[in-house]
Protein backbone atom coordinates (compact mmCIF):
# COMPACT_ATOMS: atom_id res chain seq x y z
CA UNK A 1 125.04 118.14 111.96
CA UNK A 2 125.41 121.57 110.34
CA UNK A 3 123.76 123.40 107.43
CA UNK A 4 122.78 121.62 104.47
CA UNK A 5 124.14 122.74 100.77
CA UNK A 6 122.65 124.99 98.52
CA UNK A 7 120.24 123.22 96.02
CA UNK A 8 120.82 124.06 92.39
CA UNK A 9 117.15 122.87 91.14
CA UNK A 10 113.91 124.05 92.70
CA UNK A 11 111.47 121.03 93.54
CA UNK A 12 109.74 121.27 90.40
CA UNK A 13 112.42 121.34 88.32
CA UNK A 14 114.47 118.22 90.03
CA UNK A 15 110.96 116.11 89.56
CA UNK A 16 110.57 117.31 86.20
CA UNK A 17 113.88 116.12 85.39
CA UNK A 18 113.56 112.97 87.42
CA UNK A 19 110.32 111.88 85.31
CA UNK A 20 112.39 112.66 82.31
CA UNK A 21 115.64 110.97 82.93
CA UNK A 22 117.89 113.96 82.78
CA UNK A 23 120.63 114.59 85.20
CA UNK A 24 119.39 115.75 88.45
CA UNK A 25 121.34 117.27 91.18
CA UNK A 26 120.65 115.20 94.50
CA UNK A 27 118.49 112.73 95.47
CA UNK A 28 114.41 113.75 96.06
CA UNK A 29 113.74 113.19 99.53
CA UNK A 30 110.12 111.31 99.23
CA UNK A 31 106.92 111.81 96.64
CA UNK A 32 104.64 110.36 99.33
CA UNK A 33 101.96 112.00 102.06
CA UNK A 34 102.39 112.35 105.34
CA UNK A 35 99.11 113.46 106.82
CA UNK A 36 99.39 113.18 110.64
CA UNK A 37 103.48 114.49 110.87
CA UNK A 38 102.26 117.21 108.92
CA UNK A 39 99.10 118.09 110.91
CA UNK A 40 101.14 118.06 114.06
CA UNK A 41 104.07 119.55 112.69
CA UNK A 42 102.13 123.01 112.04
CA UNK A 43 100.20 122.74 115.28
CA UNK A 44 97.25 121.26 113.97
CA UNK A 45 95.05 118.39 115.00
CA UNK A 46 94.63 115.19 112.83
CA UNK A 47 90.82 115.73 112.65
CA UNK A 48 92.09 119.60 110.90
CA UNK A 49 93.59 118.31 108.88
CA UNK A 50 90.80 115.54 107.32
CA UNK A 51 88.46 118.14 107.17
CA UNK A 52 89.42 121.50 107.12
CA UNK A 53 90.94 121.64 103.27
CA UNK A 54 92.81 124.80 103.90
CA UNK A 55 94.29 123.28 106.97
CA UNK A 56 95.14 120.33 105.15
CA UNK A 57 96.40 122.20 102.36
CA UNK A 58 98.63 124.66 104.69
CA UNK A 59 99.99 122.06 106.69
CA UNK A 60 101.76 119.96 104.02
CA UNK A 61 102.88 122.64 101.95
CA UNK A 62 104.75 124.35 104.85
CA UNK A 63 105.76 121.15 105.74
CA UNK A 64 106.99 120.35 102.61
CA UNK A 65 108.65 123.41 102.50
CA UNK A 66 110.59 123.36 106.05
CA UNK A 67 112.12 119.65 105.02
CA UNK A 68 112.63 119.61 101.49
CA UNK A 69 110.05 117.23 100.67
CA UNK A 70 108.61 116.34 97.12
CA UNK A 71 105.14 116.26 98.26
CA UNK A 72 101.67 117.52 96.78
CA UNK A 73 99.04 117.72 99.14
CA UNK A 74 96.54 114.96 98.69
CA UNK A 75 94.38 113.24 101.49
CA UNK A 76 94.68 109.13 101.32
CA UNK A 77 92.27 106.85 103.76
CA UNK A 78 91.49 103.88 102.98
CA UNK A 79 88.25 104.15 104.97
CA UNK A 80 87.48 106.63 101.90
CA UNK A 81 86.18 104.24 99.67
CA UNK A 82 83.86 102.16 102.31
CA UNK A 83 82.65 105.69 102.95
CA UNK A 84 82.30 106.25 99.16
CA UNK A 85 79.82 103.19 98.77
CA UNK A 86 77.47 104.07 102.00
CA UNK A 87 79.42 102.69 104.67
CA UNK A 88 79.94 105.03 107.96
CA UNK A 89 83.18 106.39 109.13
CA UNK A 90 84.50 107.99 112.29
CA UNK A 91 87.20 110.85 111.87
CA UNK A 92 89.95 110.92 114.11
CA UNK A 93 89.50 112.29 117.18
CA UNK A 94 92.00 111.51 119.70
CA UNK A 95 95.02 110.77 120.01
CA UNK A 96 95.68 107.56 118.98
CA UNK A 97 93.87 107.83 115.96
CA UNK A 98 95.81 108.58 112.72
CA UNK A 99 93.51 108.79 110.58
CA UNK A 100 89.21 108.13 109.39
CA UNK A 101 88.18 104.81 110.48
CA UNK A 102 85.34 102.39 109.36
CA UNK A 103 82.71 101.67 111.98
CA UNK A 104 80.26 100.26 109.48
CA UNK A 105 81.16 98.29 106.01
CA UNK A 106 78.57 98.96 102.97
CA UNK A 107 78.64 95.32 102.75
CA UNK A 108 78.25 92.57 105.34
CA UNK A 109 76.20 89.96 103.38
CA UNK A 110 76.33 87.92 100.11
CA UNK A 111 72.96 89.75 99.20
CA UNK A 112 74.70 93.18 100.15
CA UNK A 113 76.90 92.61 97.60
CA UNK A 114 74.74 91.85 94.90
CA UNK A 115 72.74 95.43 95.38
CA UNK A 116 75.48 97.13 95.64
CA UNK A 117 76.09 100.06 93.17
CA UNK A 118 78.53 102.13 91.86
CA UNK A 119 77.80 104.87 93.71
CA UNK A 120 77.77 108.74 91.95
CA UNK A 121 81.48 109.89 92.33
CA UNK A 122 80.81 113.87 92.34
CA UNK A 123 79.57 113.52 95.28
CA UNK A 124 79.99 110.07 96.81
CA UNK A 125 81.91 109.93 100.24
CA UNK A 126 84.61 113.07 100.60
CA UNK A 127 85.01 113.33 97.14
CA UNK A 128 83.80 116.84 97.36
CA UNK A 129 86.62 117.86 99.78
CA UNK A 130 89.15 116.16 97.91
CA UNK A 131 88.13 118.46 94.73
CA UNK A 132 88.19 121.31 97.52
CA UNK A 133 92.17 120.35 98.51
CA UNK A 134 92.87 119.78 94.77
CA UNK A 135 91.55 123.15 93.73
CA UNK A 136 93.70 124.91 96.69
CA UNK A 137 96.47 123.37 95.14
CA UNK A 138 95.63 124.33 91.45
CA UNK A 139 95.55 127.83 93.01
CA UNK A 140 98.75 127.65 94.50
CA UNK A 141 99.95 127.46 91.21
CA UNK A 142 101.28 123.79 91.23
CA UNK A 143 102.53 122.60 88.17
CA UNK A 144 101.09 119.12 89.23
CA UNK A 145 97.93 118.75 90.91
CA UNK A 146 98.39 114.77 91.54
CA UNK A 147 95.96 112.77 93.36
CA UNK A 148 95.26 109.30 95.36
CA UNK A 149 93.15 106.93 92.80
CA UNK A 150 93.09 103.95 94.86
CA UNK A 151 93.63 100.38 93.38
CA UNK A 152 90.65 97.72 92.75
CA UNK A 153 92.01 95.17 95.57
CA UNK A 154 91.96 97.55 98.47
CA UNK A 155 89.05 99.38 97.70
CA UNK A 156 86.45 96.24 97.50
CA UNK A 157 88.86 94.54 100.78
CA UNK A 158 87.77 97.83 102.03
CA UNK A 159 84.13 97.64 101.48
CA UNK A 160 83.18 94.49 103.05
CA UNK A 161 86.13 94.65 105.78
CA UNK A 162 89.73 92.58 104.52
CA UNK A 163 88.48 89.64 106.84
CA UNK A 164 84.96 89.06 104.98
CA UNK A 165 87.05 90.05 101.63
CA UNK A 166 89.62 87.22 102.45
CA UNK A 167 86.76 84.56 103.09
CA UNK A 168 85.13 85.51 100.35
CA UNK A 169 88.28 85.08 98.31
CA UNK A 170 88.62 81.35 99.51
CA UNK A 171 84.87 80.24 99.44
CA UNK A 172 82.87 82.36 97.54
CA UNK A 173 85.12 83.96 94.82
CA UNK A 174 82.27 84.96 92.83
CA UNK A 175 81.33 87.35 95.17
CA UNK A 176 84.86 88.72 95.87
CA UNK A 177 84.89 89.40 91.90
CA UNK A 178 81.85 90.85 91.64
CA UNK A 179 83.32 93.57 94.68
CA UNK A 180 86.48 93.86 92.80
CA UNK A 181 84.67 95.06 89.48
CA UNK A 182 82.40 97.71 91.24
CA UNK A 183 85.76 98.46 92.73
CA UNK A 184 87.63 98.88 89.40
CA UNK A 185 84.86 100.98 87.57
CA UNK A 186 84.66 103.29 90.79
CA UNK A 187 88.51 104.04 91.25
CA UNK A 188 88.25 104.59 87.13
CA UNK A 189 85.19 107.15 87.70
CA UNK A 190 87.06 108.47 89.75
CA UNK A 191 90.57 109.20 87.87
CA UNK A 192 88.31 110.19 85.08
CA UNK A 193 86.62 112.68 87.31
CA UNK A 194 89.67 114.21 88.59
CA UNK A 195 91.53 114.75 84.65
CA UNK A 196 88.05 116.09 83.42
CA UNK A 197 87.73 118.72 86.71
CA UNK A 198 91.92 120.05 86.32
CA UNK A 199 92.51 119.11 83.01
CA UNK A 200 95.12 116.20 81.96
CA UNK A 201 97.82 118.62 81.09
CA UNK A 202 97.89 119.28 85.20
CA UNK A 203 97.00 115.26 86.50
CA UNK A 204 100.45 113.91 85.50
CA UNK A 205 100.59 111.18 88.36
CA UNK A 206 98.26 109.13 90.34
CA UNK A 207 99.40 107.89 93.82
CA UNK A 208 98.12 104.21 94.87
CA UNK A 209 99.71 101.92 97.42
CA UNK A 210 98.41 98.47 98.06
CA UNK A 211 99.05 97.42 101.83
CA UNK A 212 95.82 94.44 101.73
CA UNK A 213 97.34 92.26 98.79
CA UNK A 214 100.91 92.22 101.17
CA UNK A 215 101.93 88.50 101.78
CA UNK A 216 101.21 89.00 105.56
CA UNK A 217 97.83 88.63 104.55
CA UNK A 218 96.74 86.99 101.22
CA UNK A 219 99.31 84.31 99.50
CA UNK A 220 101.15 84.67 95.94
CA UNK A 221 98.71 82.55 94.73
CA UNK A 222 95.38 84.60 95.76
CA UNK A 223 97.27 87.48 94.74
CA UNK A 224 97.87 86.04 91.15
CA UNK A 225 94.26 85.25 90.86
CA UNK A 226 92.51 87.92 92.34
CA UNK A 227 94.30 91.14 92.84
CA UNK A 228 96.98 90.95 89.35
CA UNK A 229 94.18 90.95 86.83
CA UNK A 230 91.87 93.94 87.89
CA UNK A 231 95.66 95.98 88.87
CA UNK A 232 96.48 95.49 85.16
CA UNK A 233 93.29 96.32 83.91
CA UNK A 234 93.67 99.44 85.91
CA UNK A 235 96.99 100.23 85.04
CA UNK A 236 96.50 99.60 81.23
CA UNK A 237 92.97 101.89 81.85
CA UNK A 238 94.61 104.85 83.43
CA UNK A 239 97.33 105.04 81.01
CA UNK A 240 94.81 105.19 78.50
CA UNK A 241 93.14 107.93 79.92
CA UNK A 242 96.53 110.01 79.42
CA UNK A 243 97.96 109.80 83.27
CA UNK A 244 101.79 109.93 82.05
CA UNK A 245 102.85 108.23 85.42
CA UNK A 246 101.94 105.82 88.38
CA UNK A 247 103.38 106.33 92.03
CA UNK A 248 102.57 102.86 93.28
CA UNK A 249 103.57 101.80 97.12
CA UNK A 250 104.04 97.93 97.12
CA UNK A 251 103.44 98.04 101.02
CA UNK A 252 104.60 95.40 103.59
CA UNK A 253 106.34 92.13 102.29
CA UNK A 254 105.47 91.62 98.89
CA UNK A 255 108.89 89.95 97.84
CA UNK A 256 106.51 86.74 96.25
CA UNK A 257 104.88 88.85 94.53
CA UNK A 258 107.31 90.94 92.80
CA UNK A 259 107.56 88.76 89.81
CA UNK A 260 103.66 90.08 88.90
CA UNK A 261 104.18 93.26 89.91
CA UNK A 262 107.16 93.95 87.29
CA UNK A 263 104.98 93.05 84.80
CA UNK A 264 102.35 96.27 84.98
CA UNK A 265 102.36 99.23 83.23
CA UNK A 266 103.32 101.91 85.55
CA UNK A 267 104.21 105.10 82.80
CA UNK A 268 107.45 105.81 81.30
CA UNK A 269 108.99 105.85 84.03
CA UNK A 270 106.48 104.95 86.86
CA UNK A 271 107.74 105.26 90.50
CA UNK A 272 108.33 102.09 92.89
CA UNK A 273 107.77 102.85 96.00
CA UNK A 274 108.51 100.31 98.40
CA UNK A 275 108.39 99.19 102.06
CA UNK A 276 111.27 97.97 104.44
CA UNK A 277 110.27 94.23 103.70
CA UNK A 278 111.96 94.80 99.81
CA UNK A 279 115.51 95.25 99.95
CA UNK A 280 116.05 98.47 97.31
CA UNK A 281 118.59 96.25 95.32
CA UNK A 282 115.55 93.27 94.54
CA UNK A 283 113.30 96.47 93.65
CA UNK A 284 116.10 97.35 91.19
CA UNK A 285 116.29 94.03 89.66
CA UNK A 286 112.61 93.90 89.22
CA UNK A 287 111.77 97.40 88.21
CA UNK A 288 115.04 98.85 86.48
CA UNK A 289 112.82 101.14 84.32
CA UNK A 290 111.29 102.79 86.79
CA UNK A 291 112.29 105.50 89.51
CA UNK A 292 112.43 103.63 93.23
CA UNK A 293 111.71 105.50 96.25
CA UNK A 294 112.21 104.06 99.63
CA UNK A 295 112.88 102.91 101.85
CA UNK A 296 113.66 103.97 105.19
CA UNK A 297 112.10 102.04 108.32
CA UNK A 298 109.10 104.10 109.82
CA UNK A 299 109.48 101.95 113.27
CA UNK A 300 112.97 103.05 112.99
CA UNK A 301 112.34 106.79 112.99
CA UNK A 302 109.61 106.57 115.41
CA UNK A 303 111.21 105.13 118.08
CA UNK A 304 115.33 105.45 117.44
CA UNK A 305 117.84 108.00 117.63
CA UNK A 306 118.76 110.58 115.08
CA UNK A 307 122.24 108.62 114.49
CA UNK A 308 119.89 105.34 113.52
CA UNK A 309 117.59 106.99 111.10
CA UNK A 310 120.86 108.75 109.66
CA UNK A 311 122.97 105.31 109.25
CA UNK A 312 119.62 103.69 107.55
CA UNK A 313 119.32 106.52 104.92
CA UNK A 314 123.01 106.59 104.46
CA UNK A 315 122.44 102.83 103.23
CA UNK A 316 118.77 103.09 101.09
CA UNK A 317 120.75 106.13 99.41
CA UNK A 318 124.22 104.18 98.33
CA UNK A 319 121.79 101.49 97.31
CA UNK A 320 119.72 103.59 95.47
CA UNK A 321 122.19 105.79 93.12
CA UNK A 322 122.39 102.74 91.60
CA UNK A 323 119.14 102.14 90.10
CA UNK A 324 119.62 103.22 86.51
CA UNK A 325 116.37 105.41 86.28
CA UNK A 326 116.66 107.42 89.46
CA UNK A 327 115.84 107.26 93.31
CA UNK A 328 113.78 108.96 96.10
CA UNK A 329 114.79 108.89 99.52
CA UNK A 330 111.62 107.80 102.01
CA UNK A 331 110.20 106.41 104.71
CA UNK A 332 109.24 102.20 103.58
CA UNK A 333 105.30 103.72 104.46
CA UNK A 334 103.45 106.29 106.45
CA UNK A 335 105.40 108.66 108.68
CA UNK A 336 104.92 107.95 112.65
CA UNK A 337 102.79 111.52 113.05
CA UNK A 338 104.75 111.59 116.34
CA UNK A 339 107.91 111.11 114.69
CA UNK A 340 110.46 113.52 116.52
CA UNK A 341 111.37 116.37 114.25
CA UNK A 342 114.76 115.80 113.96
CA UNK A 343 114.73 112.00 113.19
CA UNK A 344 112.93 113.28 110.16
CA UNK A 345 115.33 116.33 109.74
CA UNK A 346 118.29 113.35 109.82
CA UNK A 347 116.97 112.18 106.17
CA UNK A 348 117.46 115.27 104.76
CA UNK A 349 120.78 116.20 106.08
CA UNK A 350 121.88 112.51 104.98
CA UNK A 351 120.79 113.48 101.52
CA UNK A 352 122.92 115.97 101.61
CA UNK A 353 125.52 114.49 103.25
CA UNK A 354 125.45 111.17 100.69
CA UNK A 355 123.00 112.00 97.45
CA UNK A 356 124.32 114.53 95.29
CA UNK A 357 125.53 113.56 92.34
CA UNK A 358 127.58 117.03 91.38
């Protein structure tokens, strides 16, 4: 494969460039977070890595470092937010686990719902640790200290459990609107936590993804009436709040619902980040103002050869030097945290081999 080229920006300086549409000098290889890869990349366990905040910290800078990755260390779950509200977790422990996972929902009942409360963010769930990690990284001397808000549709699917969330939905909407609101003023306590603890000058971009409003499991229709209004409502909030740009992941096949999605505020530019079920030329044609990133198959890379992964990247990167406001190369969602080394390695080298625009 060989040695890869010289880069002529630092990773700061090609992202700062990216966000403001000047000319950059190769495609970013992926502004995304790849807990369990980088846990076991630096010898560490999973369970380190969710809660030991230096461990966390260490292992995705110097993973980061070793591949060329645009990442800032944050810590996603989405058993966070049932956490967050009083539910119970259980961290991962062996090895099949990748990461927390809920063993009991804050809600299970209509009356559940109904008490429920927004619960104190400063110290609700791992909040605490995630101001740890984000204060390692201020320290580091990051120029961006981003962070994972959440979205409104996930985190109240979350808190009753995406089965009880979809039911709800479908027979008792009331009650799946009531969830969504706590849900909305939560993940906005939250962003509003994070800008007043580092300052907005430093919180330039939130991260959300939004796997549970995917048309594998709710329809265009519930996604139109349920999940669309509270995700522009957050979208228009956070703006407000001065967050200059949105990293959203439209996870799994959301093709029917790309014609709502193109209509939210995601920054100027926001970044599009996309799974393998969106071809990167519809994500184009629905979001040519924003930056795409995507969208490699994480199957793929688990389980194929080098010369596989390499082909696939070749093809998301000819597709995507043609979106008009820039592209990152990366996986379509999280990275296997078995993925062999050099299947991720192959990415890089293809950027180098296919994304420079010099």
């Amino acid at each position: 494969m060989g040695q890869l080229k010289q880069d002529r920006m630092t990773r700061d300086e090609r992202m700062m460039a990216l966000m403001k549409g000047a000319p950059v000098d190769r495609i970013p290889l992926g502004y995304r977070v790849f807990t369990g890869f980088s846990a076991f990349n630096v010898g560490y366990s999973i369970h380190d890595v969710f809660t030991d905040m230096q461990k966390c910290f260490n292992a995705m800078t110097w993973t980061a470092d070793q591949y060329g990755w645009q990442m800032t260390p944050m810590l996603p779950a989405p058993a966070f937010w049932p956490f967050a509200f009083g539910g119970e977790i259980k961290w991962p422990t062996d090895e099949y686990m990748q990461s927390p996972m809920t063993i009991r929902h804050p809600v299970s009942t209509e009356e559940d719902v109904w008490r429920l409360e927004i619960p104190d963010v400063k110290a609700a769930g791992v909040n605490p640790q995630l101001i740890e990690l984000g204060k390692l990284v201020q320290e580091s001397g990051a120029k961006f200290i981003n962070f994972d808000s959440g979205l409104p549709f996930d985190c109240a699917a979350q808190i009753c459990g995406v089965e009880q969330f979809c039911r709800w939905m479908m027979k008792k909407p009331e009650l799946a609107h009531r969830l969504l609101r706590l849900a909305l003023d939560y993940t906005l306590d939250f962003v509003r936590y994070w800008v007043n603890t580092f300052g907005l000058e430093h919180c330039h971009l939130a991260f959300t993804g939004s796997p549970t409003s995917s048309n594998q499991i709710i329809s265009p229709r519930l996604f139109e009436k349920f999940a669309f209004p509270y995700l522009k409502e957050f979208h228009e909030k956070m703006l407000a709040i001065g967050i200059k740009h949105i990293l959203c992941h439209i996870c799994g096949d959301q093709n029917l619902n790309l014609p709502l999605w193109s209509q939210l505020p995601y920054g100027d530019p926001g970044i599009i980040s996309i799974g393998r079920e969106v071809d990167i030329d519809t994500a184009i044609k629905y979001f040519p103002d924003h930056i795409i990133c995507g969208n490699v198959e994480p199957s793929l890379i688990q389980m194929g050869t080098p010369g596989q992964v390499y082909e696939q990247a070749r093809i998301c990167i000819e597709k995507g030097k043609k979106a008009p406001r820039g592209f990152m190369l990366a996986p379509g969602c999280e990275l296997p945290p078995r993925a062999p080394h050099h299947n991720v390695w192959v990415m890089m080298k293809a950027i180098d081999d296919f994304g420079w625009y010099e």
